[in-house]
N, C-alpha and C. Protein backbone atom coordinates (compact mmCIF):
# COMPACT_ATOMS: atom_id res chain seq x y z
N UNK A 1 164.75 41.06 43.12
CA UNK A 1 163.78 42.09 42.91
C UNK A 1 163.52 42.82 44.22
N UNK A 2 163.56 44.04 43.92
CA UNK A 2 163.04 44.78 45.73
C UNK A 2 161.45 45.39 45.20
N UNK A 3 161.16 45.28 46.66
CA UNK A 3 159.74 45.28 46.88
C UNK A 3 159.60 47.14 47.76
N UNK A 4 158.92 48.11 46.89
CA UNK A 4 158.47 48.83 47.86
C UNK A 4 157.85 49.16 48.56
N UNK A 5 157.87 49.36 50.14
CA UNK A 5 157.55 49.64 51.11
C UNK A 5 155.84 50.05 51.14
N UNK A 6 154.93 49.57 51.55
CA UNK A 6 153.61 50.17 51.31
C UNK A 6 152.96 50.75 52.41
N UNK A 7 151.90 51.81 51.95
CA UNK A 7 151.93 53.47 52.97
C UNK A 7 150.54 53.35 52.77
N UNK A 8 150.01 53.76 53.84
CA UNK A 8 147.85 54.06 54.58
C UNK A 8 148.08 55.51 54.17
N UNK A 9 147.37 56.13 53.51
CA UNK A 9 147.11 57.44 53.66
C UNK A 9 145.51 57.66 54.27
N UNK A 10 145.50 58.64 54.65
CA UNK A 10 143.91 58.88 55.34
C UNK A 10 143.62 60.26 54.91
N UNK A 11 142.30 60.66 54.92
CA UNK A 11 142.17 61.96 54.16
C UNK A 11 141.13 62.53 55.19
N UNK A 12 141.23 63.81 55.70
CA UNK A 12 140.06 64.57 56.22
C UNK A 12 139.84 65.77 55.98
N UNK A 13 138.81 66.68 55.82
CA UNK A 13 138.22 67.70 55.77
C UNK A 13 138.09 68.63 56.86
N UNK A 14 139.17 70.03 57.44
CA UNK A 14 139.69 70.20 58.86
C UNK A 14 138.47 71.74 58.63
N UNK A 15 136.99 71.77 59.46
CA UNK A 15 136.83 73.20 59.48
C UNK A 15 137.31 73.90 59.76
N UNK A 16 137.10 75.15 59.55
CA UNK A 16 137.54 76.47 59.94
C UNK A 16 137.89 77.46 61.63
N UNK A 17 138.01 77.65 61.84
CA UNK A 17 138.08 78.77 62.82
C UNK A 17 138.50 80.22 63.05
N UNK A 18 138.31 80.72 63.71
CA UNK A 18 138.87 82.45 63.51
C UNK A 18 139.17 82.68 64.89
N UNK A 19 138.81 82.27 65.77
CA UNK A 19 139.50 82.21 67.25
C UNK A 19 140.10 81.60 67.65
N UNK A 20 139.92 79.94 67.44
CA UNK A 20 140.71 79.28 68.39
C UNK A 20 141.80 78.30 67.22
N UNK A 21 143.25 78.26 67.63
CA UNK A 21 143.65 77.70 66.55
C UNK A 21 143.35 75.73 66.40
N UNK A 22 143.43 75.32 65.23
CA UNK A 22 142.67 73.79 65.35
C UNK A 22 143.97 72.70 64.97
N UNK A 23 143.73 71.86 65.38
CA UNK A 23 145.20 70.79 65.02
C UNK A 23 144.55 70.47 63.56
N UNK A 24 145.59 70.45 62.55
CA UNK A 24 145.34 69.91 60.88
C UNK A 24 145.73 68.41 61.15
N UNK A 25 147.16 67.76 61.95
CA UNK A 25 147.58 66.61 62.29
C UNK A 25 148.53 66.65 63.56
N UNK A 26 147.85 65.77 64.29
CA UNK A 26 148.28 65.59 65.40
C UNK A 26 149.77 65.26 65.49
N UNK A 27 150.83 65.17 66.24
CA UNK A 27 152.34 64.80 66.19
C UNK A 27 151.97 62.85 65.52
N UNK A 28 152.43 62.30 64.85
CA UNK A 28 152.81 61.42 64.63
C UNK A 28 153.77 60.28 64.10
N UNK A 29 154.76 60.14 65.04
CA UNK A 29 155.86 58.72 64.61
C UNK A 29 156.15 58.49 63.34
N UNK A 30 154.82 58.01 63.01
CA UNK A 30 154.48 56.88 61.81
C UNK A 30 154.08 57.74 60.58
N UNK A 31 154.49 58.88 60.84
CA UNK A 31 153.87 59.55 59.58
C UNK A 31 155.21 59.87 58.62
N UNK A 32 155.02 59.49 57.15
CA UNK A 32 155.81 59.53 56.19
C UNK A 32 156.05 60.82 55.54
N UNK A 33 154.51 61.55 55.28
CA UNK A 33 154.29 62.22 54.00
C UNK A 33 152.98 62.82 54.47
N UNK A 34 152.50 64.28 54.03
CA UNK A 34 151.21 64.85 54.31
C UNK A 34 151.50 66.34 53.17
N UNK A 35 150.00 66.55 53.16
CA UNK A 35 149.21 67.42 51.80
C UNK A 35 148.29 67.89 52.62
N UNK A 36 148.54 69.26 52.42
CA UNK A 36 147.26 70.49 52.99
C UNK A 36 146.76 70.80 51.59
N UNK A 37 145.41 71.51 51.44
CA UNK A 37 144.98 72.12 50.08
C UNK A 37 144.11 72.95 50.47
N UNK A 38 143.94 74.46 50.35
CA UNK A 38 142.60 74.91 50.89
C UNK A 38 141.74 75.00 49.43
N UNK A 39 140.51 74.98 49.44
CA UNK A 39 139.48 75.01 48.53
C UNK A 39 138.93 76.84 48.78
N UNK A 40 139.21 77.49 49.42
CA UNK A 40 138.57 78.70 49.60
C UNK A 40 139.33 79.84 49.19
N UNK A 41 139.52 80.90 49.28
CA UNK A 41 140.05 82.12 48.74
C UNK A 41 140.53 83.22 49.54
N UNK A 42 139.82 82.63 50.73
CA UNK A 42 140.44 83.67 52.41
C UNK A 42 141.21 83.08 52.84
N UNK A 43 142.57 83.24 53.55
CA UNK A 43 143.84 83.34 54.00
C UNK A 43 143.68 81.67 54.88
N UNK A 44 143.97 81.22 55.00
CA UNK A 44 144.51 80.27 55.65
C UNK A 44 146.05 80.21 56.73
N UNK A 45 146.27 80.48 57.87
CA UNK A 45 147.58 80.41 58.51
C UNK A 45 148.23 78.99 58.78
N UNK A 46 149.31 78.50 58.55
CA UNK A 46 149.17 77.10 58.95
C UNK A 46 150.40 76.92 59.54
N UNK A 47 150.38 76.59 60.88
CA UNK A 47 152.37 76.44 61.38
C UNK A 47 152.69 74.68 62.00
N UNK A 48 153.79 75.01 61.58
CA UNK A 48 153.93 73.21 61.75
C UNK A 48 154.35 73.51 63.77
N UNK A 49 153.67 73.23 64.31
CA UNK A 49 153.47 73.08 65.54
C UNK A 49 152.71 73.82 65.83
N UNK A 50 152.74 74.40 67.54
CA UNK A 50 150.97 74.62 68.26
C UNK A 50 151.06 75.85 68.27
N UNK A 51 149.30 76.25 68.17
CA UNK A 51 148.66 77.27 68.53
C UNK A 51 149.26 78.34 67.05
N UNK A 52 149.00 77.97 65.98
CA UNK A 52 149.01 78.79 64.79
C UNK A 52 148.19 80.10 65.04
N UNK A 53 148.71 81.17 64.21
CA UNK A 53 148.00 82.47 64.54
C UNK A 53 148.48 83.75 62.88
N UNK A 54 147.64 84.82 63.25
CA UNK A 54 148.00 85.58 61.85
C UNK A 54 149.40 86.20 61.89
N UNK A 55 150.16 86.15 63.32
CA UNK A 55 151.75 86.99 63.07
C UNK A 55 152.66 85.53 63.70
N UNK A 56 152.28 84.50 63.96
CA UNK A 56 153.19 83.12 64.46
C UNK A 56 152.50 82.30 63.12
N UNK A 57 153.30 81.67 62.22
CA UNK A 57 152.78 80.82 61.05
C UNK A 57 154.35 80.52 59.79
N UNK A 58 153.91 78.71 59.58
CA UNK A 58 155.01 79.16 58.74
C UNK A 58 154.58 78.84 57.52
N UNK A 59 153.60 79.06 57.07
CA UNK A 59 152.85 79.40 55.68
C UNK A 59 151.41 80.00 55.09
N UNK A 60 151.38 80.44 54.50
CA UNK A 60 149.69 80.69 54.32
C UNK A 60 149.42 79.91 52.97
N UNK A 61 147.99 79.28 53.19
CA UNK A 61 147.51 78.21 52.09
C UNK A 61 145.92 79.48 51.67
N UNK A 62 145.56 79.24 50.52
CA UNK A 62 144.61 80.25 49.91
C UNK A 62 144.32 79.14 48.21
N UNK A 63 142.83 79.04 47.82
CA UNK A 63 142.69 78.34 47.19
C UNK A 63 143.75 78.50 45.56
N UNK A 64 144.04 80.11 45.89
CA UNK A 64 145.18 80.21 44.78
C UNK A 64 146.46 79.44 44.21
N UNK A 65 146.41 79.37 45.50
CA UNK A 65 147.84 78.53 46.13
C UNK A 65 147.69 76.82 45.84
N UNK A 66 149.19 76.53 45.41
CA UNK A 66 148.78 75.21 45.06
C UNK A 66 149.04 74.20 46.47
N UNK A 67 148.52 72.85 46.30
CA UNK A 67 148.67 72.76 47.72
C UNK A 67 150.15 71.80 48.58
N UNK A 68 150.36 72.14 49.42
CA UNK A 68 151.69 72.11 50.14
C UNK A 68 152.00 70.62 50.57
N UNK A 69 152.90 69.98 50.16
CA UNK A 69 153.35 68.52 50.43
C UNK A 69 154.36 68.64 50.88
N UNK A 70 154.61 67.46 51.80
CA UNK A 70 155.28 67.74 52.75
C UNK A 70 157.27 67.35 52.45
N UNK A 71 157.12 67.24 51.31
CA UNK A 71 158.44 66.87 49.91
C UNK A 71 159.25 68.72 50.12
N UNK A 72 158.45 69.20 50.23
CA UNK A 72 158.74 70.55 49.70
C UNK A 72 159.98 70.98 51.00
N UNK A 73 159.38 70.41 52.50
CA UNK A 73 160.31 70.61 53.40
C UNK A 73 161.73 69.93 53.39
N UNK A 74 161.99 68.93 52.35
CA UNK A 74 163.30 68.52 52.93
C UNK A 74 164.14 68.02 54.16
N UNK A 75 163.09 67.83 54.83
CA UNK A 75 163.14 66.95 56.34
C UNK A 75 161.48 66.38 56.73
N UNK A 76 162.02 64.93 57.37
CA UNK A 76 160.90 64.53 57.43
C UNK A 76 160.30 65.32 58.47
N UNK A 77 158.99 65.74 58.79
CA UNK A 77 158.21 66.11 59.93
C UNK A 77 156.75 65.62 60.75
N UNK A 78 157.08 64.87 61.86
CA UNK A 78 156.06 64.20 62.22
C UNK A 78 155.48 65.07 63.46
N UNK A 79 155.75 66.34 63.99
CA UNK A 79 155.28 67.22 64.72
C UNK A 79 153.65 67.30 64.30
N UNK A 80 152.84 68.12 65.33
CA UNK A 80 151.66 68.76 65.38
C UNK A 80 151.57 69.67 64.53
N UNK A 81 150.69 70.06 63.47
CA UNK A 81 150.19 70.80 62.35
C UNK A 81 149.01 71.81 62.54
N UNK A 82 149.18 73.25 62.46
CA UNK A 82 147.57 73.50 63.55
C UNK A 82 147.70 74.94 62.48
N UNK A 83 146.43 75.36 62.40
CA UNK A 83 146.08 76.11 61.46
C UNK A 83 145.00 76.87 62.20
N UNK A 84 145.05 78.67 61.74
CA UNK A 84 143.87 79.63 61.95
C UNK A 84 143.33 80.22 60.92
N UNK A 85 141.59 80.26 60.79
CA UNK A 85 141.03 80.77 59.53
C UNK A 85 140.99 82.05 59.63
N UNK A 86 141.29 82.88 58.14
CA UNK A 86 140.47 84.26 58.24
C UNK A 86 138.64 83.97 58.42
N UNK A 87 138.14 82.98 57.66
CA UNK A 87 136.52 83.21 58.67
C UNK A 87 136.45 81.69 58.16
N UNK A 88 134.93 81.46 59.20
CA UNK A 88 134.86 80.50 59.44
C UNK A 88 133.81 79.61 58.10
N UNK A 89 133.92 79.96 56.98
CA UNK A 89 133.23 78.93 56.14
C UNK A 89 134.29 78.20 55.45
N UNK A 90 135.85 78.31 56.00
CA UNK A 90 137.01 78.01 55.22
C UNK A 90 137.21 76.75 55.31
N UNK A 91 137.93 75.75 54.81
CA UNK A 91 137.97 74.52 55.16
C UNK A 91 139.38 73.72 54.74
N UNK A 92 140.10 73.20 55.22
CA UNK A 92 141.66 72.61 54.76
C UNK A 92 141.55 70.93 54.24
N UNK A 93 141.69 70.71 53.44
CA UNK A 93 141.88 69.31 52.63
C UNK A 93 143.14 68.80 53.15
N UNK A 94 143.93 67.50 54.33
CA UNK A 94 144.59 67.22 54.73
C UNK A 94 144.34 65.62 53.96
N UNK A 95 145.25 65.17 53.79
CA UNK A 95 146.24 63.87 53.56
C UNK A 95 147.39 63.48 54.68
N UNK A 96 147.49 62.33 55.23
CA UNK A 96 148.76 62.04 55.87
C UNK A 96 148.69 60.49 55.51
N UNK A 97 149.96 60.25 55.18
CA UNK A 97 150.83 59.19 54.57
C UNK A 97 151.69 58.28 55.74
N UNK A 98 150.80 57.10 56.22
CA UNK A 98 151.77 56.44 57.20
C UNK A 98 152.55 55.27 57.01
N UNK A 99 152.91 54.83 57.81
CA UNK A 99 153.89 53.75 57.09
C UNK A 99 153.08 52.80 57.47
């Protein structure tokens, strides 16, 4: 019988900003799997490494939008995650999946 592998996920609530860009998840090793979701309706920028901005980004999340797992990339990615708000009552729903 094989036994599969069992995974910590942790969940946080990332505020907003409109100036300064904010880390969603820090670079991590040990990370398997991660889920952004925004709950709001204003633009969200989100780039998988530093200092995200409205013309450097490699996605936009918007509560329209369904939310982005990290399956969708086709390579694992344990880099820095950093995101800029269109205003600041916005808020990002993060998941990361460690081993």
């Amino acid at each position: 019988m094989e036994f599969q592998k069992s995974h910590r996920a942790t969940t946080a609530s990332v505020a907003g900003n409109i100036t300064t860009p904010q880390t969603l998840l820090a670079a991590n090793m040990n990370r398997v799997g991660f889920s952004l979701h925004s709950t709001n309706a204003n633009a969200v920028y989100v780039k998988f490494g530093p200092t995200a901005s409205a013309t450097d980004f490699s996605l936009t999340l918007t509560s329209g939008s369904p939310a982005f797992h990290s399956g969708q990339l086709n390579v694992p990615y344990t880099g820095i995650i950093t995101a800029l708000w269109v205003t600041t009552t916005d808020a990002v729903k993060v998941t990361e999946f460690l081993e």
